[in-house]
Protein backbone atom coordinates (compact mmCIF):
# COMPACT_ATOMS: atom_id res chain seq x y z
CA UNK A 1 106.70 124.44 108.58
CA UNK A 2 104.15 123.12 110.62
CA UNK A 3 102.72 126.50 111.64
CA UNK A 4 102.91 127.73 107.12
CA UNK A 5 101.05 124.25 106.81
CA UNK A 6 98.33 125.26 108.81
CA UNK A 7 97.67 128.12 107.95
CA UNK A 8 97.77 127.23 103.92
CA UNK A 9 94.49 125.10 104.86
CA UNK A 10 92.97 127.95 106.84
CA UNK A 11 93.33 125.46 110.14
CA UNK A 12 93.74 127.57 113.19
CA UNK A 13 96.25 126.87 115.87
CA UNK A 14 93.97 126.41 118.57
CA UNK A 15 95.23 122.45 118.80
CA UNK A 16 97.95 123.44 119.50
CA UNK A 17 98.19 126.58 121.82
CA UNK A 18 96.45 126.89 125.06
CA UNK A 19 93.13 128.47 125.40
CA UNK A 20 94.70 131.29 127.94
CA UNK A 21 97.17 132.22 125.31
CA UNK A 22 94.74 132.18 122.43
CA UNK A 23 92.48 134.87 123.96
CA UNK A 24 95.71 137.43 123.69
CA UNK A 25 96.88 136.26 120.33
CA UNK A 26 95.31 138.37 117.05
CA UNK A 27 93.42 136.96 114.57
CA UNK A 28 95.78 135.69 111.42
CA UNK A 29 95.45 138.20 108.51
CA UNK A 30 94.14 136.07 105.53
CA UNK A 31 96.53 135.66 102.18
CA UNK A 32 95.79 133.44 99.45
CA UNK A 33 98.57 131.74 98.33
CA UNK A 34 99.41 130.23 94.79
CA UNK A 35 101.54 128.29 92.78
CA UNK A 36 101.62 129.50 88.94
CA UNK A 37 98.11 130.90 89.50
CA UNK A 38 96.66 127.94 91.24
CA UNK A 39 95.61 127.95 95.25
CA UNK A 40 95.43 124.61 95.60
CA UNK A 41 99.26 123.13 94.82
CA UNK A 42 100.53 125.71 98.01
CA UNK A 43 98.43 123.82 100.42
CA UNK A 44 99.80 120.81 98.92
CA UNK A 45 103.19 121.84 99.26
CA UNK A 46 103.05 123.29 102.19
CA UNK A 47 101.19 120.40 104.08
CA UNK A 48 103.65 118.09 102.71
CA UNK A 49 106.44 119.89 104.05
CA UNK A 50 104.91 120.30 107.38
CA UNK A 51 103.92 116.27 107.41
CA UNK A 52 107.51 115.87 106.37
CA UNK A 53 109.01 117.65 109.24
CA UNK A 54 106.39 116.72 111.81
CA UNK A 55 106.28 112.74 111.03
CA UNK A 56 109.09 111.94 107.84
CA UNK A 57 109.10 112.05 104.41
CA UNK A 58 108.32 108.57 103.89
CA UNK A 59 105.02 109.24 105.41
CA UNK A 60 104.35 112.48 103.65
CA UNK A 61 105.02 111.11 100.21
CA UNK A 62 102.86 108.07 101.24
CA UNK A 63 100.12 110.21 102.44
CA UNK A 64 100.11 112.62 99.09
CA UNK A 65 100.10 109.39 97.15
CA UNK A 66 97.41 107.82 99.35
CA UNK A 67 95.45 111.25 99.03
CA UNK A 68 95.59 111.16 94.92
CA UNK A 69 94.60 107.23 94.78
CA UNK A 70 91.18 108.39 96.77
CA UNK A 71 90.63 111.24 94.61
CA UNK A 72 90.41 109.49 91.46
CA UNK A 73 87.80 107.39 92.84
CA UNK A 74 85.40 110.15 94.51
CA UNK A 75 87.26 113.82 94.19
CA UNK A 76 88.77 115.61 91.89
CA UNK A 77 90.97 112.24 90.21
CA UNK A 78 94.53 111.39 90.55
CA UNK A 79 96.34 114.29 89.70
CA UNK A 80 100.43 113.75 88.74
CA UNK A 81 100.46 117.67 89.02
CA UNK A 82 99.54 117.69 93.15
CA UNK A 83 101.55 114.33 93.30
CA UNK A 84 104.32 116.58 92.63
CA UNK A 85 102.99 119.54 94.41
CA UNK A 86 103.74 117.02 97.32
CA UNK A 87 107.03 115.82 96.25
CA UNK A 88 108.38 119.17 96.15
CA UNK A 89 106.81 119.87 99.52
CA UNK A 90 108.95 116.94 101.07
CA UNK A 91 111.75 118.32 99.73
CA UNK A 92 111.50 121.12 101.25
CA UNK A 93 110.57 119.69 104.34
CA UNK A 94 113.85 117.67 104.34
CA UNK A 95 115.90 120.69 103.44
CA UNK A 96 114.39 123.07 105.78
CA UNK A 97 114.94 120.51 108.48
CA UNK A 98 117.65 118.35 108.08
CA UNK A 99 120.89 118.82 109.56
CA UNK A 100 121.81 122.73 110.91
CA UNK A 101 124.05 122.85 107.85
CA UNK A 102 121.86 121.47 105.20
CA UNK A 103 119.15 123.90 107.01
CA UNK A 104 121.95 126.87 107.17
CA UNK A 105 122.41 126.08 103.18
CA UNK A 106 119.08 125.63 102.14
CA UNK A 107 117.60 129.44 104.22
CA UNK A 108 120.56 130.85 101.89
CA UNK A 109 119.44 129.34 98.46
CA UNK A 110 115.86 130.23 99.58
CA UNK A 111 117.23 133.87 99.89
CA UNK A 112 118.18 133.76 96.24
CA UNK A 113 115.01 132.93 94.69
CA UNK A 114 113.72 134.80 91.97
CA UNK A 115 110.52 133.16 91.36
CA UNK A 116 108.18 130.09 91.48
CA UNK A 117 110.50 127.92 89.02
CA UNK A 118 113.40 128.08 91.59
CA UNK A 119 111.46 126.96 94.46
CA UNK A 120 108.74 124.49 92.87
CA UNK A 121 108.30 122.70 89.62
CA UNK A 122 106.05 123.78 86.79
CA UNK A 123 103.17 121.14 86.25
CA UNK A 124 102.33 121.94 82.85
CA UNK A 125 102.28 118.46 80.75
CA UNK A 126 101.38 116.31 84.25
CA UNK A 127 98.44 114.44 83.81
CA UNK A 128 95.19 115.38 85.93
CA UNK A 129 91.33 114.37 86.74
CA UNK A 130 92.28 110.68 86.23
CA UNK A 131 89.46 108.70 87.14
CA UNK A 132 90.13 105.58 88.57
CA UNK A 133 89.20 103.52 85.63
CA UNK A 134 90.85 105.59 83.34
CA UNK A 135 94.10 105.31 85.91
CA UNK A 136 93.81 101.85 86.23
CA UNK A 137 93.79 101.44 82.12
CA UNK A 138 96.52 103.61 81.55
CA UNK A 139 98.77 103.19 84.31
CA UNK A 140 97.72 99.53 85.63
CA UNK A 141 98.96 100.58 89.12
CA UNK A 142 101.80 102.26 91.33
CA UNK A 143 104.67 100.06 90.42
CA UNK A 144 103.91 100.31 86.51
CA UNK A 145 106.51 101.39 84.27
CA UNK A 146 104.08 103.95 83.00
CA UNK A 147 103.90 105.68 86.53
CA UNK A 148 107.37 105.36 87.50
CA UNK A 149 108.45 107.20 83.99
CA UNK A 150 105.85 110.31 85.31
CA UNK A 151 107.16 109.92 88.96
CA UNK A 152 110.87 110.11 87.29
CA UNK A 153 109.93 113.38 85.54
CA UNK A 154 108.65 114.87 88.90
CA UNK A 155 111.97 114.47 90.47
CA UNK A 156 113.58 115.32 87.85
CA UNK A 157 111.72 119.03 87.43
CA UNK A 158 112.32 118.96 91.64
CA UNK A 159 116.07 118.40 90.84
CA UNK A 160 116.14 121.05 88.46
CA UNK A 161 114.81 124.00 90.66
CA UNK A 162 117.58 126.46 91.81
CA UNK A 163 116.74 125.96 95.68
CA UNK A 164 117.03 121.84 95.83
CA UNK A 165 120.28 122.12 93.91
C-alpha cells in the first residue's frame, strides 16, 4: 500500500531505499491512473490507504478531512467527492491490512472485481469546489447535521461496493 501510494503521487522511493540499492533498481514505468475518468480521486485513494496502513485510519480520515477544510480556503474547495475518495481508501487500507484472515478475504473479493463500482464509490451527486464561505453557510461546520447526512451517504456508497461487503 505504501509503495501503490507513492507511486500514485509520482513520489519516488528514494526515502526509503538506500542509495547503493537505488543505483541497480530501474526507473518505474509511468501509468496514469483513474477513477471514473478522473486522475486525481486514485491518488486520493491510494494515499489514504497507504496513510491508513502506515499510521491508522483514524489519522488518515483526519488527514483527508484536514486536507479538504484547507482546500476550500486556498485550493481547489472542499470537495465531498475526494472526502470519499479518502474514505474508501481507508477502507481499503483496513481490509488489505487487518487481520491475515480479513486480508486472506479481502485479496479474494479483490480477485472478483469487475469494475470501478465494486472497488470504489461513484461520486456523481457529491458536492465539490466549496469555498469556505459557501461551506461555512451551507454546512455551518463538521458536526452539522447537514455534513453528517453527506458523510452518511459516503459510507453508505462504500458499504455498497462488492469488495467491502
Amino acid at each position: 500500500m505504501q509503495v501503490l501510494s507513492l507511486y500514485s503521487i509520482n513520489r519516488g522511493l528514494k526515502d526509503l531505499i538506500r542509495e547503493d540499492l537505488q543505483k541497480q533498481m530501474e526507473p518505474p514505468v509511468a501509468v496514469a491512473f483513474t477513477l471514473y475518468g478522473r486522475t486525481d480521486l486514485p491518488k486520493h485513494y491510494l494515499v489514504s490507504a497507504g496513510l491508513a496502513v502506515s499510521a491508522g485510519s483514524r489519522l488518515s480520515n483526519f488527514i483527508g478531512m484536514v486536507k479538504e477544510v484547507d482546500d476550500s480556503g486556498k485550493g481547489s474547495g472542499f470537495s465531498f467527492a475526494d472526502l470519499a475518495a479518502d474514505k474508501a481508501g481507508v477502507r481499503m487500507g483496513e481490509s488489505a491490512a487487518g487481520s491475515l484472515e480479513t486480508a486472506l478475504a479481502f485479496q479474494q473479493r479483490m480477485g472478483e472485481i469487475g469494475g470501478e463500482p465494486d472497488l470504489c464509490p461513484r461520486f456523481e451527486g457529491l458536492p465539490e469546489g466549496i469555498r469556505e464561505l459557501e461551506f461555512r453557510k451551507r454546512y455551518t461546520d463538521l458536526d452539522s447535521k447537514s455534513y453528517a447526512l453527506i458523510n452518511t451517504e459516503i459510507d453508505k456508497r462504500i458499504k455498497d461496493c462488492a469488495v467491502y461487503r
